[in-house]
C-alpha atoms as a PDB file:
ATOM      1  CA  UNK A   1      16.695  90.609  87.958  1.00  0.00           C
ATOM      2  CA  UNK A   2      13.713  89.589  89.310  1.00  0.00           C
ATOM      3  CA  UNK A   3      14.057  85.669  89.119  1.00  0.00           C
ATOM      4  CA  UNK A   4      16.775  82.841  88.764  1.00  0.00           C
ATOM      5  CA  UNK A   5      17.276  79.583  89.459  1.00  0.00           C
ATOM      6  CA  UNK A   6      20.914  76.873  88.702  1.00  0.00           C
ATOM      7  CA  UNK A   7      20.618  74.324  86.287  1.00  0.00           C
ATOM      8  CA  UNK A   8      22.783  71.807  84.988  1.00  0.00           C
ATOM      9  CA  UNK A   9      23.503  72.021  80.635  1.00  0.00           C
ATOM     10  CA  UNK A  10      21.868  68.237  79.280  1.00  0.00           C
ATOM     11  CA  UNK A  11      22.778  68.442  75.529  1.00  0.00           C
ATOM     12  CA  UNK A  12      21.527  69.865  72.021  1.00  0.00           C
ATOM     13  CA  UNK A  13      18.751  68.024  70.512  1.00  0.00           C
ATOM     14  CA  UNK A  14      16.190  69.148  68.127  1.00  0.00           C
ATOM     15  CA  UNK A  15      12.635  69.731  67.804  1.00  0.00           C
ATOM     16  CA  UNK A  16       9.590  70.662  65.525  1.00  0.00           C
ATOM     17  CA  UNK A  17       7.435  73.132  65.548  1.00  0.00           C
ATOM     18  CA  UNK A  18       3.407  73.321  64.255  1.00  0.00           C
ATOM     19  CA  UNK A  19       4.518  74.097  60.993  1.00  0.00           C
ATOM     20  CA  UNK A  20       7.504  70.921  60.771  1.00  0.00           C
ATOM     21  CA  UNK A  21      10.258  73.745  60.805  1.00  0.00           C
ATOM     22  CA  UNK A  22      13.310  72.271  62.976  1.00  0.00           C
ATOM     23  CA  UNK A  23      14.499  73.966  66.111  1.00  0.00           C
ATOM     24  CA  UNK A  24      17.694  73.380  67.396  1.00  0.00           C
ATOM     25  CA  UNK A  25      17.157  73.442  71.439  1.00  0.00           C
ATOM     26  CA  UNK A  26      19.732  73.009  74.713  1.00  0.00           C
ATOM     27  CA  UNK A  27      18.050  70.807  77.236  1.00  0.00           C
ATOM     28  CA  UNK A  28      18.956  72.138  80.771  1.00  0.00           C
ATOM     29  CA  UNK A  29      17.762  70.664  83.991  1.00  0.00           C
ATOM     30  CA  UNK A  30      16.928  73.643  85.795  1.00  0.00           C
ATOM     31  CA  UNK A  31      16.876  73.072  89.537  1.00  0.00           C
ATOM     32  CA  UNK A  32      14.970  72.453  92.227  1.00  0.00           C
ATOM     33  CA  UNK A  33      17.014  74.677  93.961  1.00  0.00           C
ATOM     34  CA  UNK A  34      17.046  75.188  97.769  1.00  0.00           C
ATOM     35  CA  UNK A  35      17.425  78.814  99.423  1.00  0.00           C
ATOM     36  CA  UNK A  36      20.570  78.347 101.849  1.00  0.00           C
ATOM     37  CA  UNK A  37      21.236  81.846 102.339  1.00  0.00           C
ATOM     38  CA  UNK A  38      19.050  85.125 102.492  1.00  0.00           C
ATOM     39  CA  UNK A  39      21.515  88.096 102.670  1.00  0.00           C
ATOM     40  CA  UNK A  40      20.615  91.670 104.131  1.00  0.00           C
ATOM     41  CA  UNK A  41      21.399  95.159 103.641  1.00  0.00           C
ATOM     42  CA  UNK A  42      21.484  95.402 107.741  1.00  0.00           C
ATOM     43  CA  UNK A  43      24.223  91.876 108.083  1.00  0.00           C
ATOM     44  CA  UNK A  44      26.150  91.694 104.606  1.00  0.00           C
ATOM     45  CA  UNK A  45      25.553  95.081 102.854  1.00  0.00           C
ATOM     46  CA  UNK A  46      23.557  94.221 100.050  1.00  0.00           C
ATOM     47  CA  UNK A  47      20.614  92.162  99.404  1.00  0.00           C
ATOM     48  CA  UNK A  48      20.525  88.404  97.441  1.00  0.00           C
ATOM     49  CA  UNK A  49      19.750  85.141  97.776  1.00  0.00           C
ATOM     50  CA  UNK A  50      22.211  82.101  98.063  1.00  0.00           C
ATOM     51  CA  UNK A  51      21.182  78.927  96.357  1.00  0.00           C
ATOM     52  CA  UNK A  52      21.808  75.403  96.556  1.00  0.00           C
ATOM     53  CA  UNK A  53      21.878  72.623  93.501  1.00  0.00           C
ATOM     54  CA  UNK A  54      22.810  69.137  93.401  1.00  0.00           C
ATOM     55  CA  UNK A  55      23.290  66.711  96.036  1.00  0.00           C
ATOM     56  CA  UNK A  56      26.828  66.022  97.560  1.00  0.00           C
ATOM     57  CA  UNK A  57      27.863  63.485 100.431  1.00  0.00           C
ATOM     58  CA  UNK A  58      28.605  65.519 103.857  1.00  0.00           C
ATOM     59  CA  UNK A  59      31.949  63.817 103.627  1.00  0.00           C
ATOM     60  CA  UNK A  60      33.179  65.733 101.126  1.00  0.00           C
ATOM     61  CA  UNK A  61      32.381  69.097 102.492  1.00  0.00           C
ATOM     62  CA  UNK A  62      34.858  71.537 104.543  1.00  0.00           C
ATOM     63  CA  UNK A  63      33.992  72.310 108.312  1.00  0.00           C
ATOM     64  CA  UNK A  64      32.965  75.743 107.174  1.00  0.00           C
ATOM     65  CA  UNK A  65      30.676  74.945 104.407  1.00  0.00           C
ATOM     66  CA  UNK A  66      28.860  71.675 106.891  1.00  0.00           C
ATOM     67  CA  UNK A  67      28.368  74.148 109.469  1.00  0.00           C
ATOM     68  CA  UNK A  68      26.136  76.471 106.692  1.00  0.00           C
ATOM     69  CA  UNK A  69      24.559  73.812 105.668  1.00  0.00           C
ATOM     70  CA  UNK A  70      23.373  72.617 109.646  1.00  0.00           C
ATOM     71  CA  UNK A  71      22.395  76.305 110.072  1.00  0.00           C
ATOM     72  CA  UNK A  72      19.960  76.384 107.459  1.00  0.00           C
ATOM     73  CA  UNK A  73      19.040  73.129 108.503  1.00  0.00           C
ATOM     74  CA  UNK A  74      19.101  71.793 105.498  1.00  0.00           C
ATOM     75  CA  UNK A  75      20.861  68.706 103.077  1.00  0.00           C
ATOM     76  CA  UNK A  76      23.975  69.685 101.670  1.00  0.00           C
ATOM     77  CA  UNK A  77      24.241  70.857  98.156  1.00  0.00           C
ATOM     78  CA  UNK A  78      27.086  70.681  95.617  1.00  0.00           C
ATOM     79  CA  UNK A  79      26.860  73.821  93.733  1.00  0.00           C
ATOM     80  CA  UNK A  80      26.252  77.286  95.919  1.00  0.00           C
ATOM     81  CA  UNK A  81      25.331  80.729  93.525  1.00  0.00           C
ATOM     82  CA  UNK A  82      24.174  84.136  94.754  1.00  0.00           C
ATOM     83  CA  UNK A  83      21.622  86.391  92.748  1.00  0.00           C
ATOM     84  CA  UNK A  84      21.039  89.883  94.047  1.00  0.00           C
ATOM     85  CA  UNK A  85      17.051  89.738  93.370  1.00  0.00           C
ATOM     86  CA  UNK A  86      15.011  93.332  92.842  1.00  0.00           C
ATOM     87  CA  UNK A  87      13.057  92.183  96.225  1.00  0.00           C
ATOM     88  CA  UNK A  88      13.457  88.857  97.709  1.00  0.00           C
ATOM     89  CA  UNK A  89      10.589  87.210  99.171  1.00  0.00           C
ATOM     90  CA  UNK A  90      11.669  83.236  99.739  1.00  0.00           C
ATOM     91  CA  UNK A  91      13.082  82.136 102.814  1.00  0.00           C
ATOM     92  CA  UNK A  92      15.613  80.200 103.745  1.00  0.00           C
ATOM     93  CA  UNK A  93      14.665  76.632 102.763  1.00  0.00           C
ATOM     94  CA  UNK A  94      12.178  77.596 100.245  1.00  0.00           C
ATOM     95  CA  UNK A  95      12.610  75.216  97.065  1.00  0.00           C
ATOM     96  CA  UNK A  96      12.649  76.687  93.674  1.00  0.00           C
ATOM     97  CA  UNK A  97      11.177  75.177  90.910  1.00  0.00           C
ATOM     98  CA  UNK A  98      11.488  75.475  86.604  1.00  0.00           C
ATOM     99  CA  UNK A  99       7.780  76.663  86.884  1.00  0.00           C
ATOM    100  CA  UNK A 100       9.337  80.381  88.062  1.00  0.00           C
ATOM    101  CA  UNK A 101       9.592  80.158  83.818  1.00  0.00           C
ATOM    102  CA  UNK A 102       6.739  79.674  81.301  1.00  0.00           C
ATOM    103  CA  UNK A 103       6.865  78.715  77.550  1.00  0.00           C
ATOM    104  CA  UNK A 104       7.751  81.869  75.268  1.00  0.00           C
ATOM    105  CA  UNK A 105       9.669  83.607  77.682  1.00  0.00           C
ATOM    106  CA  UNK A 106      12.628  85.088  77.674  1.00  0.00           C
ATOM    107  CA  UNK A 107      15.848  84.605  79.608  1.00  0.00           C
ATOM    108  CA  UNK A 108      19.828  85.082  80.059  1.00  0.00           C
ATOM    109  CA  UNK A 109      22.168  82.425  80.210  1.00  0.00           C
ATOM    110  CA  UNK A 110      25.758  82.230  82.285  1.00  0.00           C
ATOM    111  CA  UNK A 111      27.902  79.486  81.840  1.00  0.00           C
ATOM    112  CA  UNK A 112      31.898  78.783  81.410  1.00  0.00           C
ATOM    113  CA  UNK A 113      32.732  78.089  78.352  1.00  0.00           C
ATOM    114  CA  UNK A 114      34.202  74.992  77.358  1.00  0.00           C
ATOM    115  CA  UNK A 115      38.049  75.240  77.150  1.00  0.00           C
ATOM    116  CA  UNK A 116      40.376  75.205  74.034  1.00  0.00           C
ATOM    117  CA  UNK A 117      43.961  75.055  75.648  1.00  0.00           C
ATOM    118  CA  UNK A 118      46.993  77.135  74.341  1.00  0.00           C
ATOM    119  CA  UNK A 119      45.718  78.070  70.336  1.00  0.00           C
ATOM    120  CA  UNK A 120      47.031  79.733  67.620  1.00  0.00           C
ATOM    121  CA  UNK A 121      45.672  83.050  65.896  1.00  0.00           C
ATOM    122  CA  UNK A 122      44.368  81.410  63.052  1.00  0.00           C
ATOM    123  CA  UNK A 123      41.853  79.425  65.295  1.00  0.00           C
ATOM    124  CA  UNK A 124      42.015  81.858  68.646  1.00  0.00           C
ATOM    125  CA  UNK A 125      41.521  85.036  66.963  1.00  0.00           C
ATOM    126  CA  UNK A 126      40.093  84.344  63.424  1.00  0.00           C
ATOM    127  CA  UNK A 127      43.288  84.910  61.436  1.00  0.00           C
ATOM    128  CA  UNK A 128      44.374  84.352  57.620  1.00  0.00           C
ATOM    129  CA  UNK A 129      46.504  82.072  56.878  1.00  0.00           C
ATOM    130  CA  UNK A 130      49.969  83.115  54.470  1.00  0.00           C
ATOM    131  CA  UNK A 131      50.650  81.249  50.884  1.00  0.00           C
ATOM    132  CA  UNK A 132      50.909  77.725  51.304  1.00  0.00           C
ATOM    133  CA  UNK A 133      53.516  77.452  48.629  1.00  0.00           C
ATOM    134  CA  UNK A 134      57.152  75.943  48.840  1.00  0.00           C
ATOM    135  CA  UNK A 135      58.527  79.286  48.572  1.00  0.00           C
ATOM    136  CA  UNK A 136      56.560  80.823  51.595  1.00  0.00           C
ATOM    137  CA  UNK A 137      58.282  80.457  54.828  1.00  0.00           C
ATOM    138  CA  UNK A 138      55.293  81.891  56.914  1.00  0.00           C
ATOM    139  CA  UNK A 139      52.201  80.206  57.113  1.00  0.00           C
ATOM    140  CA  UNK A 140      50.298  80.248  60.557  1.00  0.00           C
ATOM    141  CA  UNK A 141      52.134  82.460  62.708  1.00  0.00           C
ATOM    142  CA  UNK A 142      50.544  85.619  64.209  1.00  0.00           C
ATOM    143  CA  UNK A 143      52.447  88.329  61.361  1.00  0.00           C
ATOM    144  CA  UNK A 144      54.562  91.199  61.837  1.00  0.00           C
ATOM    145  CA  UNK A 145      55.197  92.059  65.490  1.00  0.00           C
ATOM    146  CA  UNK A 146      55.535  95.979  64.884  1.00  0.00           C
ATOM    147  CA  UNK A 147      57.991  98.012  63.311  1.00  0.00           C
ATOM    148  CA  UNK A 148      61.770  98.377  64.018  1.00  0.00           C
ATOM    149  CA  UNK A 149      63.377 101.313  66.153  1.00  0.00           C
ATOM    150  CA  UNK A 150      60.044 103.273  66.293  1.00  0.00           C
ATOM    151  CA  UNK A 151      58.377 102.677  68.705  1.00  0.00           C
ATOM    152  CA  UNK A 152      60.786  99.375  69.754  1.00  0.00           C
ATOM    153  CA  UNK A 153      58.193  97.226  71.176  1.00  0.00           C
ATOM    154  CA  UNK A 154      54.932  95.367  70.634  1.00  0.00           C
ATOM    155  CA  UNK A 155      51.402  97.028  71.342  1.00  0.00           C
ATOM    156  CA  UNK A 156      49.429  96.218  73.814  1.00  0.00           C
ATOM    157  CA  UNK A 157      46.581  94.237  72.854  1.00  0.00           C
ATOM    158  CA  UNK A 158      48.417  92.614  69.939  1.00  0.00           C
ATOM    159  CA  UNK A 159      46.717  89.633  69.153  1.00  0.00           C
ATOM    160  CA  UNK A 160      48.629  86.561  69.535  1.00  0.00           C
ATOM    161  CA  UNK A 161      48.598  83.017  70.530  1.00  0.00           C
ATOM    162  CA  UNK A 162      47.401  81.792  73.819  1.00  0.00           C
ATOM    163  CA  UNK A 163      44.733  80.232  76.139  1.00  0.00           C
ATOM    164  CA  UNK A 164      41.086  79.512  74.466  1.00  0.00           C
ATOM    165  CA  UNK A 165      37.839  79.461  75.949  1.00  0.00           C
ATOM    166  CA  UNK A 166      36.956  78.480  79.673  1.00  0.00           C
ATOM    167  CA  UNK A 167      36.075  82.331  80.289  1.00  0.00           C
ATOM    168  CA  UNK A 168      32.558  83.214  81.430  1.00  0.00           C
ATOM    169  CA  UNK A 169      29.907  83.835  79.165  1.00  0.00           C
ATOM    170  CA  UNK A 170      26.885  85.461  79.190  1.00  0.00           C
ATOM    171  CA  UNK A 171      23.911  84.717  75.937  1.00  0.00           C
ATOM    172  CA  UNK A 172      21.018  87.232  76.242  1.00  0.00           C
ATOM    173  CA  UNK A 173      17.638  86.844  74.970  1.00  0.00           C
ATOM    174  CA  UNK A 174      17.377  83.092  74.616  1.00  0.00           C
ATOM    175  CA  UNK A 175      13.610  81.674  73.958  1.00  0.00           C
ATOM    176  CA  UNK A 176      12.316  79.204  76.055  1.00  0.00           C
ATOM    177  CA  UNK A 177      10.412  76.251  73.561  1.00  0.00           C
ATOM    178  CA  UNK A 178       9.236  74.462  75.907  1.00  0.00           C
ATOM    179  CA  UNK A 179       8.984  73.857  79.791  1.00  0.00           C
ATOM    180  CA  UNK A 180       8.786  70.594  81.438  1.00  0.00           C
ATOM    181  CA  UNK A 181       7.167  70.702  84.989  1.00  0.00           C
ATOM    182  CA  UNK A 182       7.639  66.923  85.830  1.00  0.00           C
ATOM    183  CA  UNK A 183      11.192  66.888  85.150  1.00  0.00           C
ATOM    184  CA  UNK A 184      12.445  70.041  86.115  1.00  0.00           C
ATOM    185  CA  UNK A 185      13.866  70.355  82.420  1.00  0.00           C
ATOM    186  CA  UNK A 186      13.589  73.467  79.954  1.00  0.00           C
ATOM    187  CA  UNK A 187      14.395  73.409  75.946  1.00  0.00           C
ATOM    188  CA  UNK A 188      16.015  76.725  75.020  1.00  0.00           C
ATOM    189  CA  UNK A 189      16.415  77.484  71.819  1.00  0.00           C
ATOM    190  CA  UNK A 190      20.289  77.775  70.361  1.00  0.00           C
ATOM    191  CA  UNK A 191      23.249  76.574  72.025  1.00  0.00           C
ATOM    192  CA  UNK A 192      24.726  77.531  75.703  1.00  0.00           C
ATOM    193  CA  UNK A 193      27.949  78.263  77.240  1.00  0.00           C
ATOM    194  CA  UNK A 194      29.660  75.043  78.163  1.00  0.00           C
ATOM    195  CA  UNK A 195      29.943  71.308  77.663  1.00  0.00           C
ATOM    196  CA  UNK A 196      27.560  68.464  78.889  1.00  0.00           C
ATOM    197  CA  UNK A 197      26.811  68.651  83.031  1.00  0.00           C
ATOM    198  CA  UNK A 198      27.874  72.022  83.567  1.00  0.00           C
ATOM    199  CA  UNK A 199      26.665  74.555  85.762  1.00  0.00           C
ATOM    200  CA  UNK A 200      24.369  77.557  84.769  1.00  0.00           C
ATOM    201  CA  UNK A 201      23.223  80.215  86.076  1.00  0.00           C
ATOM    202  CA  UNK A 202      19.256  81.072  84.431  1.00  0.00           C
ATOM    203  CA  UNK A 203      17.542  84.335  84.907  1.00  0.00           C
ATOM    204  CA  UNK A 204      14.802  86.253  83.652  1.00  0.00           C
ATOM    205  CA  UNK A 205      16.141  88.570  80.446  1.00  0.00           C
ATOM    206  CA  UNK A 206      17.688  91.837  81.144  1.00  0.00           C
ATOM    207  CA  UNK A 207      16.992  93.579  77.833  1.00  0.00           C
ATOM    208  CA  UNK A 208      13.489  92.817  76.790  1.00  0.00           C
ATOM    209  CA  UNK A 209      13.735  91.993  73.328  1.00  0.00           C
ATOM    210  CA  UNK A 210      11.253  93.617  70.508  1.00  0.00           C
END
């Protein structure tokens, strides 16, 4: 990737375009973010960048973490993401800004997505329901669980009930509508992982869509 910033999910809203069509849009408050951390091929093995989002009171940071935070000489930040960059040129205590984006462009989203709890097939997997009748006695459980002597047990990767969502999720190719310099704020267009205030991770688009 060549660019990235962290930015917080706002909500869905909707907009219009020139011609009154609606489009729905995520507004995400994409940084500043503050370099905390440049990371070397010669001291960690690899090259990134480390950054920094949202403020946080120094009282509720571990010894560790305050003493990262007083070496880059900088204020403490609540959220803390690396990016492995194609070539990193910021340094540490360099701000990041939404205008690393421009209208039209497209990027790729990370986020966690928001969680379900312990669901059935029907809504976990996309299942049918049976007969709904009096006379059916199986209605939303998962189906057969395999046959009998042979081979004597369940396959693995049987779909059944279980835990839902708050798994990481990547959506590619999402348009950027509009950019908002004085707010730090960018409308994407469609939905993003995750429920209102949490975390992202924005960079430019991998596979460059035709």
């Amino acid at each position: 990737m060549k660019k990235a910033i962290l930015g917080k999910k706002l909500g869905m809203t909707q907009i219009f375009d020139e011609k009154g069509r609606v489009i729905p849009v995520t507004a995400i408050e994409a940084g500043p973010c503050t370099v905390v951390q440049i990371k070397t091929i010669d001291t960690d093995g690899y090259e990134a960048v480390k950054l920094g989002f949202g403020e946080v009171k120094e009282s509720k940071l571990t010894k560790p973490k305050k003493g990262e935070f007083k070496k880059a000489n900088i204020t403490p930040k609540k959220h803390l993401r690396e990016f492995r960059l194609e070539k990193v040129t910021y340094s540490v205590g360099d701000e990041i800004k939404v205008d690393i984006f421009e209208q039209n462009e497209n990027i790729d989203i990370t986020g966690t997505s928001k969680g379900k709890g312990f669901q059935g097939v029907i809504k976990r997997h996309g299942q049918s329901r049976g007969p709904m009748g009096h006379g059916s006695m199986y209605h939303r459980r998962p189906g057969s669980m395999g046959s009998t002597s042979t081979p004597g047990r369940v396959f693995k990767g049987k779909k059944l009930p279980g835990h839902m969502g708050m798994e990481t999720v990547t959506i590619q190719n999402l348009k950027i509508i509009k950019v908002d310099l004085d707010k730090n704020v960018i409308l994407v267009k469609g939905s993003v992982p995750g429920s209102k205030g949490a975390i992202l991770k924005i960079r430019d688009s991998v596979k460059v869509k035709k």
